[in-house]
Protein backbone atom coordinates (compact mmCIF):
# COMPACT_ATOMS: atom_id res chain seq x y z
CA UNK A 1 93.09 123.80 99.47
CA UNK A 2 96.45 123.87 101.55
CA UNK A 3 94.22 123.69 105.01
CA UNK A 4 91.56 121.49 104.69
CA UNK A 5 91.08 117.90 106.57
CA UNK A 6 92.30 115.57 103.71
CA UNK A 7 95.48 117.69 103.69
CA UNK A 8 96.08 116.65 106.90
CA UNK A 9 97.03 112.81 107.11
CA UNK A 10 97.08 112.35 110.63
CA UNK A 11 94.93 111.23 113.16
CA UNK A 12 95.49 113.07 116.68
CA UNK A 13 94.89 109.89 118.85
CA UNK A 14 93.61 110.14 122.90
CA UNK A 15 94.40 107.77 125.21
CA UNK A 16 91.06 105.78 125.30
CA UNK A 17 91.46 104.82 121.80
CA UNK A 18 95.26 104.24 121.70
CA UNK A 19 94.52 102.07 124.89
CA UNK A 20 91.78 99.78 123.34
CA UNK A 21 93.82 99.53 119.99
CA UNK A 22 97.06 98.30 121.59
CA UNK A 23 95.48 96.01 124.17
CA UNK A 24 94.08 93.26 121.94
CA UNK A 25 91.34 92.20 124.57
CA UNK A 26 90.12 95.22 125.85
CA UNK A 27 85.78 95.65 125.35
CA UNK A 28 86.89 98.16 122.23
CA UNK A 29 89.78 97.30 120.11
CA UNK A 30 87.88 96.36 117.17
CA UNK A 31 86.47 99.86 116.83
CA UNK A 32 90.15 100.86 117.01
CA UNK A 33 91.15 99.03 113.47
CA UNK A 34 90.92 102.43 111.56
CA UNK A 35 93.75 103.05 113.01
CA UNK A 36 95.57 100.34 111.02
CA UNK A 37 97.33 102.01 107.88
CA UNK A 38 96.59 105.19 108.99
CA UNK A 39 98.61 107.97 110.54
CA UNK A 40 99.19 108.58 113.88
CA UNK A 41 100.26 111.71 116.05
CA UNK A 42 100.23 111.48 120.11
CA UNK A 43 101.82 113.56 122.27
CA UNK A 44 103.56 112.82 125.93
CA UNK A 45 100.66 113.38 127.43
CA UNK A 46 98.44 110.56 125.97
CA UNK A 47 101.47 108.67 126.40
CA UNK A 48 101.26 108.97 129.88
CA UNK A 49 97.88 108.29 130.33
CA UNK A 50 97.53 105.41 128.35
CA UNK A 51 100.46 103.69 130.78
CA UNK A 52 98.47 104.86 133.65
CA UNK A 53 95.07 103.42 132.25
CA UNK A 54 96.87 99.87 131.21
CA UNK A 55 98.52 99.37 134.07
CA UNK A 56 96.48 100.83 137.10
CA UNK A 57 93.52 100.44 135.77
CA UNK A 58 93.48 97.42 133.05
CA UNK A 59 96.43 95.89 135.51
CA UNK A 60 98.56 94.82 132.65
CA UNK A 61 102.61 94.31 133.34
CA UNK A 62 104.16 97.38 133.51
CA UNK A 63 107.56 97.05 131.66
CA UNK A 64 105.36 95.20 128.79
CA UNK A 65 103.37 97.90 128.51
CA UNK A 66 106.56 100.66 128.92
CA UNK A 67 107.46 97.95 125.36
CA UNK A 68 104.54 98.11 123.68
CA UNK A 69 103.98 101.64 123.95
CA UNK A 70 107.63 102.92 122.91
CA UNK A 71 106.97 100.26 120.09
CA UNK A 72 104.33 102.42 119.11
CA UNK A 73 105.99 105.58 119.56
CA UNK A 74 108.42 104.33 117.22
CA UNK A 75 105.54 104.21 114.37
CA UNK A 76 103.56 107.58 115.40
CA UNK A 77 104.12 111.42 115.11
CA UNK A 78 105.18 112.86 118.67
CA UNK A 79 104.16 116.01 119.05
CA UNK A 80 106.02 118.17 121.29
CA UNK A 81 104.04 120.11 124.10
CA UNK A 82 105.61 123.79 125.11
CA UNK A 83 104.37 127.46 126.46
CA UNK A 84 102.71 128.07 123.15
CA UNK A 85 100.43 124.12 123.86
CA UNK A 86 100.08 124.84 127.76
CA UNK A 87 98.45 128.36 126.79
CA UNK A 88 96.32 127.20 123.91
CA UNK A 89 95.02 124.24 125.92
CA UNK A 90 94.21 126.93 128.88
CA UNK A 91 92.51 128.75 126.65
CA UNK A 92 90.44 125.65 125.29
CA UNK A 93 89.82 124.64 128.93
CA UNK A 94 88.03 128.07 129.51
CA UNK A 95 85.92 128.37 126.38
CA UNK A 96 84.73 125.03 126.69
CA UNK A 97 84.55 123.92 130.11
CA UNK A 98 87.48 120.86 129.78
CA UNK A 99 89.77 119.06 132.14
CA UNK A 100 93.30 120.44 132.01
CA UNK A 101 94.76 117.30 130.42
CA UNK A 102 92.00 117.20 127.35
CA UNK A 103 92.73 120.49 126.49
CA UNK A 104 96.39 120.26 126.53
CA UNK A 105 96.00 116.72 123.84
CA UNK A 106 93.72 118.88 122.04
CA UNK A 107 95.75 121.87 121.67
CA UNK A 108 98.29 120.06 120.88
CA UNK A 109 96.85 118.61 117.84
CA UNK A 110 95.46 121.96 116.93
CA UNK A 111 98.49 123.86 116.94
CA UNK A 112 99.73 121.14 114.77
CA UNK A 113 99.12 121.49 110.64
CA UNK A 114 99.54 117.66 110.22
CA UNK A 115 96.59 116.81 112.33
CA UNK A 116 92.95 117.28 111.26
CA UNK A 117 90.79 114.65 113.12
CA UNK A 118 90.92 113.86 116.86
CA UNK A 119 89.82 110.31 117.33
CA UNK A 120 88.43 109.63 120.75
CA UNK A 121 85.80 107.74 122.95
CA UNK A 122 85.08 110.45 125.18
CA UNK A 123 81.32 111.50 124.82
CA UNK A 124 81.95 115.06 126.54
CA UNK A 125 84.84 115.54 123.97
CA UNK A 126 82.50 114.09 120.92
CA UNK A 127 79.66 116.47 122.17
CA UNK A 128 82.16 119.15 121.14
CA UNK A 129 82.49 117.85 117.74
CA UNK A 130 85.16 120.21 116.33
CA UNK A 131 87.14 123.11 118.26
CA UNK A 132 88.58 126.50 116.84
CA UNK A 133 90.87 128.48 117.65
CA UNK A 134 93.78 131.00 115.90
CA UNK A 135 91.74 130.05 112.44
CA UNK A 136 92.76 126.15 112.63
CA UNK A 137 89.62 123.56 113.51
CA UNK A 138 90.31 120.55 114.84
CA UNK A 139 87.33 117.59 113.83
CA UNK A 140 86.18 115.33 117.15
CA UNK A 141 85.54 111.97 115.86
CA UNK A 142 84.88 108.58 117.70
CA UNK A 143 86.95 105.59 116.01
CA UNK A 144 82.85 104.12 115.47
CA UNK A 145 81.51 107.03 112.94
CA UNK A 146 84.85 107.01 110.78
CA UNK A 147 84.53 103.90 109.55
């Protein structure tokens, strides 16, 4: 079947897990190992957020971190975001009550065919455990129950 999950080979990443998998001592980057081998898509946003997170936040050096995560960009699936993302993830934010910047990641990854898990840490995203919309479903997995 052309649409189902194990079609789909990548893993639509957020920013919580793509922080604790490329800082090495941060409380979660062994749950993050599944991400080893496997594909990755991101998009600017989670980009963006993950530089914020490691460097405001974790207070790692920023033009390592500007390093390590173009390194990784190098190695993932960048998916763009345009009018067609910023409407889906509007719509997203209205049927399910979400921040702005959650439901632009996640439509992202839904309007994407590559993509059929969203890996994240986010219990109010998890809760969800799979969104719909336009006839594509997008799984919500944390890095923990994938194994």
């Amino acid at each position: 079947m052309a649409n189902s999950r194990r079609d789909q080979e990548y893993l639509g990443i957020d920013s919580n897990v793509l922080l604790a998998f490329l800082v090495d001592d941060h409380p979660d980057h062994n749950k993050t190992r599944l991400l080893i081998g496997r594909r990755n898509a991101v998009n600017p946003t989670v980009i963006h957020e993950t530089y914020h997170a490691a460097v405001f936040k974790l207070k790692t050096d920023p033009k390592q971190t500007v390093r390590l995560l173009l390194d990784y960009l190098d190695l993932a699936l960048t998916l763009p975001i345009d009018k067609r993302t910023v409407r889906r993830g509007l719509r997203l934010a209205a049927r399910h009550r979400l921040g702005g910047r959650d439901a632009l990641i996640l439509a992202s990854y839904l309007l994407s065919s590559k993509v059929g898990t969203f890996v994240t840490f986010d219990r109010s995203l998890l809760a969800l455990g799979e969104v719909r919309i336009g006839g594509r479903e997008l799984a919500i997995a944390s890095p923990s129950t994938m194994g």
